[in-house]
C-alpha atoms as a PDB file:
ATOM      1  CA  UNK A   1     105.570 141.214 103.503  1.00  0.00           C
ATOM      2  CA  UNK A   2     105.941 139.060 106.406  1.00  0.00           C
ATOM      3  CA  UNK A   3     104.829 140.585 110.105  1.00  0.00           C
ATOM      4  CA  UNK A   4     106.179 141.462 113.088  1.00  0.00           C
ATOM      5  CA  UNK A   5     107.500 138.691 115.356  1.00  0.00           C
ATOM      6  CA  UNK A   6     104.576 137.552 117.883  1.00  0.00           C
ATOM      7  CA  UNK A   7     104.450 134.748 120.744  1.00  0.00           C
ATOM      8  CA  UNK A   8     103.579 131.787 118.795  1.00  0.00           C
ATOM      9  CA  UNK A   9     102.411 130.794 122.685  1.00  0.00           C
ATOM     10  CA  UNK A  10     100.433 134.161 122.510  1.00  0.00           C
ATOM     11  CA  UNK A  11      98.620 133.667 119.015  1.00  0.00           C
ATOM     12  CA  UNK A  12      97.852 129.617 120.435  1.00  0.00           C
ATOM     13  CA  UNK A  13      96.631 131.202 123.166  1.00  0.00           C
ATOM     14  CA  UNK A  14      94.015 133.526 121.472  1.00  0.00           C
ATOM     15  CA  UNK A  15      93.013 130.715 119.083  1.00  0.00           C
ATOM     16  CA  UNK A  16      92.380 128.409 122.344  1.00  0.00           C
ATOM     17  CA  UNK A  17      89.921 131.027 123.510  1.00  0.00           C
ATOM     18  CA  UNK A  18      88.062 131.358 120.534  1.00  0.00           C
ATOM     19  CA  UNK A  19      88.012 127.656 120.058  1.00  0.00           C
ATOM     20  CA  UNK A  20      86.483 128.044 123.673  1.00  0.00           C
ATOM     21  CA  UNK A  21      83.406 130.321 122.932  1.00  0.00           C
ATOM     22  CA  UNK A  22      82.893 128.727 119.574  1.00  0.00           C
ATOM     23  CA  UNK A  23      83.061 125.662 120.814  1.00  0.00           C
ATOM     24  CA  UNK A  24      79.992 126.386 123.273  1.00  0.00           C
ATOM     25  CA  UNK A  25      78.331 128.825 121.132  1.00  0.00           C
ATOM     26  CA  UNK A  26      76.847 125.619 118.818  1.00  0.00           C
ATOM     27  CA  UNK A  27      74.623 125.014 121.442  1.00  0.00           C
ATOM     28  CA  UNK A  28      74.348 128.231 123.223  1.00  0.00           C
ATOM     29  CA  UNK A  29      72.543 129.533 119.627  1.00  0.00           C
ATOM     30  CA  UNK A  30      70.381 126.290 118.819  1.00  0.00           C
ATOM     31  CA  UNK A  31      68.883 127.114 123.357  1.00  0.00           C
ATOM     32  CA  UNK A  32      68.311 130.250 121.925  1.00  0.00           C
ATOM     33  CA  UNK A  33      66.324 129.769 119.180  1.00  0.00           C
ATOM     34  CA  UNK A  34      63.984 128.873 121.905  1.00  0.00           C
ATOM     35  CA  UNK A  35      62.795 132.403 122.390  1.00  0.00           C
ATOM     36  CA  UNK A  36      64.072 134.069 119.608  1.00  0.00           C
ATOM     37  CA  UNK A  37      63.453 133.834 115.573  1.00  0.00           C
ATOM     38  CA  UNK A  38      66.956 133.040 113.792  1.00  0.00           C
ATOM     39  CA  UNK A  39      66.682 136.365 111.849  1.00  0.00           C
ATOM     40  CA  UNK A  40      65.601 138.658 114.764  1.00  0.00           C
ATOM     41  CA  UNK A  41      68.352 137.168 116.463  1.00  0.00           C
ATOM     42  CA  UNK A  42      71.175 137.731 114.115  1.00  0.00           C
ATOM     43  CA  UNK A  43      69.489 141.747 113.490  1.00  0.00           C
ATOM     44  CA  UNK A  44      69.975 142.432 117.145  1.00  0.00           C
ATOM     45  CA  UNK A  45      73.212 140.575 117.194  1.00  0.00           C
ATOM     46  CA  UNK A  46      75.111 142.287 114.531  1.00  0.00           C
ATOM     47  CA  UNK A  47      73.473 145.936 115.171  1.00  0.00           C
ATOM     48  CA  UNK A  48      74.987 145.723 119.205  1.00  0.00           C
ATOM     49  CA  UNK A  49      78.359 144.333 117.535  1.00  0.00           C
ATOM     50  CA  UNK A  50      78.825 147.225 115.372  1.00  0.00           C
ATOM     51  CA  UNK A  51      77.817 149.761 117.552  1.00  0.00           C
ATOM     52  CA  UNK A  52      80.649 147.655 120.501  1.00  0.00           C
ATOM     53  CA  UNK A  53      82.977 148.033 117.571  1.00  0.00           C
ATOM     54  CA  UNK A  54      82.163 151.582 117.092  1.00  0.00           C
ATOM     55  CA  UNK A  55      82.588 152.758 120.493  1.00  0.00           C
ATOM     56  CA  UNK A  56      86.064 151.275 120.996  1.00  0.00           C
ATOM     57  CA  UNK A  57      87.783 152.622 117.752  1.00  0.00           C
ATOM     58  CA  UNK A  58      86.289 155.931 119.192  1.00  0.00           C
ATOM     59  CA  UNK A  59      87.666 155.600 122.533  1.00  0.00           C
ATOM     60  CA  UNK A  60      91.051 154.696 121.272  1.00  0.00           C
ATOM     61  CA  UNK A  61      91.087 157.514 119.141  1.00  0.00           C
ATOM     62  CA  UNK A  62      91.308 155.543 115.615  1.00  0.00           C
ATOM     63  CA  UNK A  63      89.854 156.308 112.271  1.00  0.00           C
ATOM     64  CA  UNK A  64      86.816 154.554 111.503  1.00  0.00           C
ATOM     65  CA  UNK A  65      87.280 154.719 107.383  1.00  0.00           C
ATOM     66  CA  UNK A  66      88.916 152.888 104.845  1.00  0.00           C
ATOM     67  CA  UNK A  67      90.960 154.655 101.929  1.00  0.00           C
ATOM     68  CA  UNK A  68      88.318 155.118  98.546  1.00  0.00           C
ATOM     69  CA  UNK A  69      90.489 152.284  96.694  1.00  0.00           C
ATOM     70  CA  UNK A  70      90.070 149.389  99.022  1.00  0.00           C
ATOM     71  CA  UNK A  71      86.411 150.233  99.939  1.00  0.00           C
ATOM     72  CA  UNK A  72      85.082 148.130  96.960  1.00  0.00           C
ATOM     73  CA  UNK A  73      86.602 145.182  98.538  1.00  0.00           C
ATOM     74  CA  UNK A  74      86.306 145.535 102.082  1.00  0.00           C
ATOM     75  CA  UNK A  75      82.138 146.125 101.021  1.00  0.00           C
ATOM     76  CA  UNK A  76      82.562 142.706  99.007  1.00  0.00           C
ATOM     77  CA  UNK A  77      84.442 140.876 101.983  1.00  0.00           C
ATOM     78  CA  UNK A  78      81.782 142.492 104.272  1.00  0.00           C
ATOM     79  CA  UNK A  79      79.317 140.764 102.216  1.00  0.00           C
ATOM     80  CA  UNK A  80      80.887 137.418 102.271  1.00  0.00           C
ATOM     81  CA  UNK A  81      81.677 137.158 105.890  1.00  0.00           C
ATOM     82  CA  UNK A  82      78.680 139.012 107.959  1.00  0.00           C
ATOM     83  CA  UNK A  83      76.004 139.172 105.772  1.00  0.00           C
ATOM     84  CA  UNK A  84      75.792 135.877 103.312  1.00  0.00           C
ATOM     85  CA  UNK A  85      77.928 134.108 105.831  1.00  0.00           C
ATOM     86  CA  UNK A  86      75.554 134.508 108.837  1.00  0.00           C
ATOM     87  CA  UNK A  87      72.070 134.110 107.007  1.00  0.00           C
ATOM     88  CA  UNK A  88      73.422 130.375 105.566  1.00  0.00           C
ATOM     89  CA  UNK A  89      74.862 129.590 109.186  1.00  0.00           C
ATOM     90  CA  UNK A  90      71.741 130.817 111.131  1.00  0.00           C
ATOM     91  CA  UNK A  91      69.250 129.260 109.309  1.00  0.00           C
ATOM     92  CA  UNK A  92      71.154 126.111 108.252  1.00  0.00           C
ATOM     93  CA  UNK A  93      72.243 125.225 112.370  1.00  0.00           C
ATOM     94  CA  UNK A  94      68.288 125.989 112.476  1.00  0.00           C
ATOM     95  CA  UNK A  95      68.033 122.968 110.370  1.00  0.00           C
ATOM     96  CA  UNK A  96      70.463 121.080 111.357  1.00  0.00           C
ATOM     97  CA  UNK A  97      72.076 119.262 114.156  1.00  0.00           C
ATOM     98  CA  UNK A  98      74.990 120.855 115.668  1.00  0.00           C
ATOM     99  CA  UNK A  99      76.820 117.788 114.746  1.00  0.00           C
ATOM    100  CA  UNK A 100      76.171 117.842 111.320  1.00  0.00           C
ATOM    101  CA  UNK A 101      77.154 121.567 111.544  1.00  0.00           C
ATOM    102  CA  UNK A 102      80.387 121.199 113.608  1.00  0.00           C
ATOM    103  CA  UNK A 103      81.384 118.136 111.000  1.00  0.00           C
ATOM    104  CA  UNK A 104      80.313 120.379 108.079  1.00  0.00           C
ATOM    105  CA  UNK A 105      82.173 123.448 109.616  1.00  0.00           C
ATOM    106  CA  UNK A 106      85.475 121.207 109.699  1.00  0.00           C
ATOM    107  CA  UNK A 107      86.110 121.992 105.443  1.00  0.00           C
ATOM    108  CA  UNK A 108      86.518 125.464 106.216  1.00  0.00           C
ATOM    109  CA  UNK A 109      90.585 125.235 107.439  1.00  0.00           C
ATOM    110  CA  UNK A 110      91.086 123.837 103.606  1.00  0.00           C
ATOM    111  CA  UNK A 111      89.015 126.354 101.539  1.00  0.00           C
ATOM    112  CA  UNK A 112      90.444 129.057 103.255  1.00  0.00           C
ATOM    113  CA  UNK A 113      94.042 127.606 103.014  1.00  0.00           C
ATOM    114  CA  UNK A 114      93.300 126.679  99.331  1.00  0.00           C
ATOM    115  CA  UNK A 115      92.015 130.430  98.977  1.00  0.00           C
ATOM    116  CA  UNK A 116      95.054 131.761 100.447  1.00  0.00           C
ATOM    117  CA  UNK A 117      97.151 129.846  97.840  1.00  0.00           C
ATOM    118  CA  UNK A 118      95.083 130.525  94.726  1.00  0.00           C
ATOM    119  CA  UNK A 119      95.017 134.341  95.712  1.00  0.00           C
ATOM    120  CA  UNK A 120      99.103 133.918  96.202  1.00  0.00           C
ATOM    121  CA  UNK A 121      98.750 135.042 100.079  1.00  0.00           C
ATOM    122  CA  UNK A 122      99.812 131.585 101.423  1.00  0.00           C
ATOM    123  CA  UNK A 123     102.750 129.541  99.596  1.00  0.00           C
ATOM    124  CA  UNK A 124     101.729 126.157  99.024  1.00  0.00           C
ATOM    125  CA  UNK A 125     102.766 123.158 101.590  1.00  0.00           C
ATOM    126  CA  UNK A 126     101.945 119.774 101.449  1.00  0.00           C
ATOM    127  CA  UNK A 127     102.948 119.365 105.126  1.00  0.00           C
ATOM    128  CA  UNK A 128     100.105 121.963 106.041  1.00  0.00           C
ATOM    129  CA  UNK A 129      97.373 120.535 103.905  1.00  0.00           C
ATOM    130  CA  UNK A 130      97.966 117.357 105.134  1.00  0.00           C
ATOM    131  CA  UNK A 131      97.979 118.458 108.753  1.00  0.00           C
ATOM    132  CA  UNK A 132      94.345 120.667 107.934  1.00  0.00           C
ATOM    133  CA  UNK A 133      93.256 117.294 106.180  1.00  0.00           C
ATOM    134  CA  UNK A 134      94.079 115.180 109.128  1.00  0.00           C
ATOM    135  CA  UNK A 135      92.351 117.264 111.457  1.00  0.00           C
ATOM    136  CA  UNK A 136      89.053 117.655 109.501  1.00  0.00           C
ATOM    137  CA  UNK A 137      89.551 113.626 109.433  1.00  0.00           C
ATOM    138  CA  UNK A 138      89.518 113.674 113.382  1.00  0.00           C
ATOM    139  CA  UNK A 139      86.294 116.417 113.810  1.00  0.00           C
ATOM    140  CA  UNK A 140      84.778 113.745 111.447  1.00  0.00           C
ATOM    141  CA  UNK A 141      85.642 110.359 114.121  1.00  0.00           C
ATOM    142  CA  UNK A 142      84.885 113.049 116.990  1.00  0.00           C
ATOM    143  CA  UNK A 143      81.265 113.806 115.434  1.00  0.00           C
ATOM    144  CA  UNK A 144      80.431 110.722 113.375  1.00  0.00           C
ATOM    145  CA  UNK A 145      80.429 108.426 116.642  1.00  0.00           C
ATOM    146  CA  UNK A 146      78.634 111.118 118.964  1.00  0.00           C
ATOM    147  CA  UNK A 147      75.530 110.244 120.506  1.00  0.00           C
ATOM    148  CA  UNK A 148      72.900 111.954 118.438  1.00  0.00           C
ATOM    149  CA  UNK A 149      75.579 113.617 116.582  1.00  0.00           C
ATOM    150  CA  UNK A 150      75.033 113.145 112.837  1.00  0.00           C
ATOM    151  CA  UNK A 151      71.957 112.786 111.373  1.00  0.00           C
ATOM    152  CA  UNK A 152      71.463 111.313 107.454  1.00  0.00           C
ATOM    153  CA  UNK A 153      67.869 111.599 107.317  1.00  0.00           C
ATOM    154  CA  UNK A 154      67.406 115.458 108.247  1.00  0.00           C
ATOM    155  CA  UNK A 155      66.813 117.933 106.018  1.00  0.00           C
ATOM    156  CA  UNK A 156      69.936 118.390 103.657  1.00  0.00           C
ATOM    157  CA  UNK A 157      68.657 121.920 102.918  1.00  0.00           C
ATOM    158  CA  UNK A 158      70.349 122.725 106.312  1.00  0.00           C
ATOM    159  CA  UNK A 159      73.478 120.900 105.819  1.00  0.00           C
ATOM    160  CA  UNK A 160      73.993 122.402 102.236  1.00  0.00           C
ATOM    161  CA  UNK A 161      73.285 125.799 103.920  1.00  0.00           C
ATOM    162  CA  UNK A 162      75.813 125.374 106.371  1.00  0.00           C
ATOM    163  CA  UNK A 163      78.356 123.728 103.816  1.00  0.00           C
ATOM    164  CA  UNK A 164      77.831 127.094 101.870  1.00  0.00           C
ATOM    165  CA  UNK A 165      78.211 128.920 105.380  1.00  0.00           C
ATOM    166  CA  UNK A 166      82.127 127.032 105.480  1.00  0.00           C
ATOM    167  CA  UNK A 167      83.104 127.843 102.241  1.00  0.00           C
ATOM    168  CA  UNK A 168      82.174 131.726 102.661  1.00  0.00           C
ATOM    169  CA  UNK A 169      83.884 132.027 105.860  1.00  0.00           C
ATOM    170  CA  UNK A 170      87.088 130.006 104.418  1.00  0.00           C
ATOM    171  CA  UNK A 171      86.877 132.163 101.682  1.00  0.00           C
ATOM    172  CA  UNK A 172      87.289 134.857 103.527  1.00  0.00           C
ATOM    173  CA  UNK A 173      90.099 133.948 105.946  1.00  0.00           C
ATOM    174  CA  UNK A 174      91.892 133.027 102.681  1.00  0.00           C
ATOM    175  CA  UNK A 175      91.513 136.465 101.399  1.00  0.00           C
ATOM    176  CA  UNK A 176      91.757 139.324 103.635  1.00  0.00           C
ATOM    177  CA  UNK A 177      94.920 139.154 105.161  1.00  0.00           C
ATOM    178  CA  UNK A 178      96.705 141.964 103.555  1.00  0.00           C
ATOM    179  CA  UNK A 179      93.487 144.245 104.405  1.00  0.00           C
ATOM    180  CA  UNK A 180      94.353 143.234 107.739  1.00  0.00           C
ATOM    181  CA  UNK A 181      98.076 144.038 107.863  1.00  0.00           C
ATOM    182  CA  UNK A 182      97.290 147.419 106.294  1.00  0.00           C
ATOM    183  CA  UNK A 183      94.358 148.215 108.701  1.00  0.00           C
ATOM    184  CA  UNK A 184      94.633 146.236 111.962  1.00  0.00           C
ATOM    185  CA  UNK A 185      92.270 143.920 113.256  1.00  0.00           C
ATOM    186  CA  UNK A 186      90.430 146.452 115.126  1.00  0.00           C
ATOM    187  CA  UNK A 187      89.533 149.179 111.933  1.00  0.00           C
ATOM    188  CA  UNK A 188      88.963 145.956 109.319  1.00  0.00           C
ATOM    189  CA  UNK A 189      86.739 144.116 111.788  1.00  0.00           C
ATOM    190  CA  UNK A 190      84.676 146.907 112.567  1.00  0.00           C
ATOM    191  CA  UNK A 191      84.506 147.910 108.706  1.00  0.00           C
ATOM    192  CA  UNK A 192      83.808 144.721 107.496  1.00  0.00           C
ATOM    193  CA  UNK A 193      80.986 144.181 110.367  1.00  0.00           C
ATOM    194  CA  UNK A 194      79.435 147.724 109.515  1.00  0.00           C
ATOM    195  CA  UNK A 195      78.944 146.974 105.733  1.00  0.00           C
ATOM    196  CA  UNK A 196      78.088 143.109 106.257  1.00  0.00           C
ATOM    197  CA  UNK A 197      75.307 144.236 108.532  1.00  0.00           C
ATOM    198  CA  UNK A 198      74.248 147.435 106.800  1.00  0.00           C
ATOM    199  CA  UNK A 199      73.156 145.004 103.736  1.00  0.00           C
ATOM    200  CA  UNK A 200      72.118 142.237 106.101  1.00  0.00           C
ATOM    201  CA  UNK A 201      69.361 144.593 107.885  1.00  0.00           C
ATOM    202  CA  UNK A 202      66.929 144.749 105.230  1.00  0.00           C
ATOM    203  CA  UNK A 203      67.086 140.915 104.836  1.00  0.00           C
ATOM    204  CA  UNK A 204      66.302 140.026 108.439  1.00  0.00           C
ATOM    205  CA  UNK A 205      64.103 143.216 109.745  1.00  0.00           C
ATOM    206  CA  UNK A 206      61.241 141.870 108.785  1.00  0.00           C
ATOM    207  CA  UNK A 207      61.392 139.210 111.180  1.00  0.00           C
ATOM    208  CA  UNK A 208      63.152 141.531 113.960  1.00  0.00           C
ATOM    209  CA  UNK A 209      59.754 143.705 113.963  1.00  0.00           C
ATOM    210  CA  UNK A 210      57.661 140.269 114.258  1.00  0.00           C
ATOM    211  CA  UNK A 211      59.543 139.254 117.201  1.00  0.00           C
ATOM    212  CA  UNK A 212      58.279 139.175 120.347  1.00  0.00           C
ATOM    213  CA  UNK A 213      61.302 140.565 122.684  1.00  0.00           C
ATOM    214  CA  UNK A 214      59.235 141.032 125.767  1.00  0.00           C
ATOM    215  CA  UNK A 215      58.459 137.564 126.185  1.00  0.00           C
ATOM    216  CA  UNK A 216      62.555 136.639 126.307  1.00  0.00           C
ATOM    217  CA  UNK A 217      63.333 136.010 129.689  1.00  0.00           C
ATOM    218  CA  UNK A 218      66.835 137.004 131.450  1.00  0.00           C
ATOM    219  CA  UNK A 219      68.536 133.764 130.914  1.00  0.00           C
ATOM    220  CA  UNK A 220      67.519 134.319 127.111  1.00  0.00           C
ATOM    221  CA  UNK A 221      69.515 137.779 127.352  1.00  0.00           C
ATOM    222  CA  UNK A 222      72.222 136.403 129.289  1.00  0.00           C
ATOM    223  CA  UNK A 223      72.693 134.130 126.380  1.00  0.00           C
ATOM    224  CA  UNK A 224      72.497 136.835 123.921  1.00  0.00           C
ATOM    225  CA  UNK A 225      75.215 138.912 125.354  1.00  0.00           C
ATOM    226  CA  UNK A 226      77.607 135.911 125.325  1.00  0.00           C
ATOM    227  CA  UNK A 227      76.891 135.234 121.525  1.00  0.00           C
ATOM    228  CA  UNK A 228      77.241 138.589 120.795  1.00  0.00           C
ATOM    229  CA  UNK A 229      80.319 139.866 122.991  1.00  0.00           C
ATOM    230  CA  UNK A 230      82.447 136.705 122.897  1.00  0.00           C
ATOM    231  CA  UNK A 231      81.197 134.972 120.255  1.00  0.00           C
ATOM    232  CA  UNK A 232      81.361 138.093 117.702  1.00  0.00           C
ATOM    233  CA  UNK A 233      82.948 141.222 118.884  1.00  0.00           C
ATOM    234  CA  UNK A 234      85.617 139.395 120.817  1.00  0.00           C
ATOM    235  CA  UNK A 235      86.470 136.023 118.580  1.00  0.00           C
ATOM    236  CA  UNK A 236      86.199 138.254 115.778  1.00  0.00           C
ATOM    237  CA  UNK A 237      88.842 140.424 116.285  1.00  0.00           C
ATOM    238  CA  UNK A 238      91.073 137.288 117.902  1.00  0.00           C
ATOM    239  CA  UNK A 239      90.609 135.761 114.374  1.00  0.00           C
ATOM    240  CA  UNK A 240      91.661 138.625 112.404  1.00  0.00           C
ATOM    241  CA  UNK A 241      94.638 139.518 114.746  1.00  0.00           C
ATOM    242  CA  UNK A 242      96.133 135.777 114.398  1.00  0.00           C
ATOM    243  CA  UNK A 243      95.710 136.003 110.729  1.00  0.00           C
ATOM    244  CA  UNK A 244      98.045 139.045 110.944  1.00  0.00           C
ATOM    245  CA  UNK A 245     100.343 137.652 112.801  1.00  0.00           C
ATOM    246  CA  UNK A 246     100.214 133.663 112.333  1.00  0.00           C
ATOM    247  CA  UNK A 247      98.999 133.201 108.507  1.00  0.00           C
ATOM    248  CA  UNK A 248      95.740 131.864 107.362  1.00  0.00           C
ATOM    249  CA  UNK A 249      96.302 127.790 107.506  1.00  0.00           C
ATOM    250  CA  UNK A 250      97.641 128.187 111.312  1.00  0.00           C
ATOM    251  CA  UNK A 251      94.714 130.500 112.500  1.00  0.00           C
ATOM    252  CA  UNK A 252      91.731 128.731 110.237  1.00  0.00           C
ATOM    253  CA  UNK A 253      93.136 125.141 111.353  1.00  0.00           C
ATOM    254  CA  UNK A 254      91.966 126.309 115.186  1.00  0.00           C
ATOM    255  CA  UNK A 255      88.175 125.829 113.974  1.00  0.00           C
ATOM    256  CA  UNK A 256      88.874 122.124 114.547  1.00  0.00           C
ATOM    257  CA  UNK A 257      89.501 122.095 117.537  1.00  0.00           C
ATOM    258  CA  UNK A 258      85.888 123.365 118.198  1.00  0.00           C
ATOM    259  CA  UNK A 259      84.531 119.794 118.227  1.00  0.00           C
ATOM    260  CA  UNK A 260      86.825 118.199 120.641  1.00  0.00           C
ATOM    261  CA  UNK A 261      86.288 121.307 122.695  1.00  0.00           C
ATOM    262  CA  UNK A 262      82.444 120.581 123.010  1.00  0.00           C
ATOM    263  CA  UNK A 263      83.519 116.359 123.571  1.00  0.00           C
ATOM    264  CA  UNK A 264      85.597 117.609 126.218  1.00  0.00           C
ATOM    265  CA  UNK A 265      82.301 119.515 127.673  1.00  0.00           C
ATOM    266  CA  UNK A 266      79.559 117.383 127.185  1.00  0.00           C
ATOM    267  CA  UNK A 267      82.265 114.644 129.481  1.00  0.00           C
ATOM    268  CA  UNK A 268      82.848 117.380 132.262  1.00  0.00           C
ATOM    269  CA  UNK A 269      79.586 118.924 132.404  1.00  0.00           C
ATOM    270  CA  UNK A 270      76.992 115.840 131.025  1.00  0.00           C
ATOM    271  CA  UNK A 271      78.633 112.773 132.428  1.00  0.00           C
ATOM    272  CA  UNK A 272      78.590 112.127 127.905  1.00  0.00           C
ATOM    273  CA  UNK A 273      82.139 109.877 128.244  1.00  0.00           C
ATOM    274  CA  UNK A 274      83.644 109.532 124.874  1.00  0.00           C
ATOM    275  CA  UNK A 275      84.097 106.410 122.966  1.00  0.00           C
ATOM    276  CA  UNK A 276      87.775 105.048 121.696  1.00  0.00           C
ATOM    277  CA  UNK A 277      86.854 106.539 118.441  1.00  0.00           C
ATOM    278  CA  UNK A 278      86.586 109.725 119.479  1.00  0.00           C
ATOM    279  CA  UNK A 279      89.593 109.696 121.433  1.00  0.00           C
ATOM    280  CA  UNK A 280      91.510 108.819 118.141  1.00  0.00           C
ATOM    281  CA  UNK A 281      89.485 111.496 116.385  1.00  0.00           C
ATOM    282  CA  UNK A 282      90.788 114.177 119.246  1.00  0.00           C
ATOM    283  CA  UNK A 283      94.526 113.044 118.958  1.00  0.00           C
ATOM    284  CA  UNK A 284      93.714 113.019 115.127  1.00  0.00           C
ATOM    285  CA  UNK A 285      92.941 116.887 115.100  1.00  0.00           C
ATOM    286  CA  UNK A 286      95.887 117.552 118.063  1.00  0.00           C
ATOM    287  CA  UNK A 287      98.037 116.179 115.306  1.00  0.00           C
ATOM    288  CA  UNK A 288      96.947 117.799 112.844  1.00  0.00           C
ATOM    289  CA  UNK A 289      97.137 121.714 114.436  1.00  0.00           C
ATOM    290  CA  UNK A 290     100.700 120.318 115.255  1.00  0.00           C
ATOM    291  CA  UNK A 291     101.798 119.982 112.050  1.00  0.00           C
ATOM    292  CA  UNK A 292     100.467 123.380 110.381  1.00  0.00           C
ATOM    293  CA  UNK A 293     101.387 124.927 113.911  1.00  0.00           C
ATOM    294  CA  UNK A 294     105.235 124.255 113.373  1.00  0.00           C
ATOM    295  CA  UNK A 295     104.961 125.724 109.686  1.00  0.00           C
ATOM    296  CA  UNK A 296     107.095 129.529 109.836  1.00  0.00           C
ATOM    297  CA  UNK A 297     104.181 131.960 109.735  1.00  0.00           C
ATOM    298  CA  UNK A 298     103.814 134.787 107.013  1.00  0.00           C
ATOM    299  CA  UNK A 299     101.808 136.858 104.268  1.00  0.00           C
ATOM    300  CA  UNK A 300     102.904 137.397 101.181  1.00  0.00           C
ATOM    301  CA  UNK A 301     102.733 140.686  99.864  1.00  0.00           C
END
């Protein structure tokens, strides 16, 4: 089934935004690890999410369930995305350097798009791959020739976790595009969230009731509300609706764009000016979201 017509210059839009927030949320998180435990954090973070989620399917009137068929999945895709997904990225960026995570992040565009294929959602096109492989090849020049920005001597524990992070979150971009179609972005988001979180919570409470929330101070919360609203309730739905109405290798190839969007920040804002290298990484992954950009959307049914 293919979907309904939408802006192209809409759905680029969207991704630009979430490349945005993502893009800043790298270091937004590692600043906030500052005051709060990784695990506390991601508790609180995913709890206000769902009940955000919650609130707006009930103002708008929509159903909050899933039919009894499709409820083994969406609990397995729930799994995948909110609650494996987040405890390898939260605890590997907490081990990590953002550069090693943003560079590590950069295979996800190909496992989902590889996903899509195997699970007959995408149809196969070397054009696209080679656009999602030339992009990953420019977030590598981008990172690789940062100024602190990849680290071979830190502890590999937290680049494997993160590695493991981008294959479960590829993974699922690969796979749940006909939940979305049937559901919206809005009903799946929210149902995936609940049941990620509701098996996440036992995991993580521990640390949630050790943390020490007075002590946070406002800028800490200030933080806290962007990660959550923008970087979850808001770029979460975004990424859901452009798989609906873009395809998998067109929305997941906007995750590489993330790097460039944090060189482009670090120049404004830090005075950090880029090196010829990293110029030819950025044109590298412009490229690149070109060429699976021009591809005709659609999901197979």
């Amino acid at each position: 089934m293919k979907s309904n017509p939408v802006s192209i210059i809409r759905v680029d839009l969207i991704m630009i935004s979430v490349v945005l927030i993502w893009g800043m949320n790298f270091s937004i998180m590692k600043g906030l690890y500052t005051w709060f435990d990784p695990l506390a954090f991601t508790a609180l973070r995913f709890s206000v999410a769902v009940a955000t989620l919650s609130l707006v399917l009930k103002m708008r009137g929509l159903s909050l369930g899933v039919e009894k068929a499709d409820l083994p999945r969406v609990i397995g895709l729930g799994f995948l995305s909110n609650t494996i997904y987040q405890l390898l990225f939260v605890i590997g960026l907490a081990n990590t350097t953002s550069g090693n995570a943003a560079l590590l992040m950069a295979s996800t565009p190909v496992i989902a798009y590889l996903a899509g294929v195997l699970l007959g959602r995408e149809h196969f096109s070397r054009k696209v791959l080679g656009g999602i492989l030339l992009s990953a090849a420019g977030v590598a020049a981008i990172v690789w020739f940062a100024k602190g920005g990849v680290s071979l001597t830190l502890n590999r524990r937290g680049d494997a976790m993160i590695l493991g992070a981008a294959a479960c979150w590829g993974w699922y971009t690969g796979s749940v595009a006909r939940l979305i179609v049937k559901y919206g972005a809005l009903r799946l988001t929210y149902q995936l969230m609940f049941w990620g979180t509701l098996l996440l919570l036992p995991l993580v409470l521990p640390s949630a009731l050790r943390q020490s929330w007075a002590s946070i101070p406002a800028r800490g919360w200030l933080a806290f509300c962007y990660s959550t609203f923008l970087s979850i309730v808001y770029s979460y739905l975004a990424w859901s609706y452009a798989i609906r109405h873009a395809g998998v290798p067109r929305t997941a190839v906007y995750s590489n764009v993330t790097p460039l969007i944090a060189l482009i920040g670090g120049w404004l804002i830090l005075g950090e000016r880029p090196v010829i290298a990293q110029l030819l990484g950025a044109a590298l992954i412009l490229a690149g979201v070109f060429l699976v950009r021009t591809q005709r959307a659609g999901i197979n049914g």
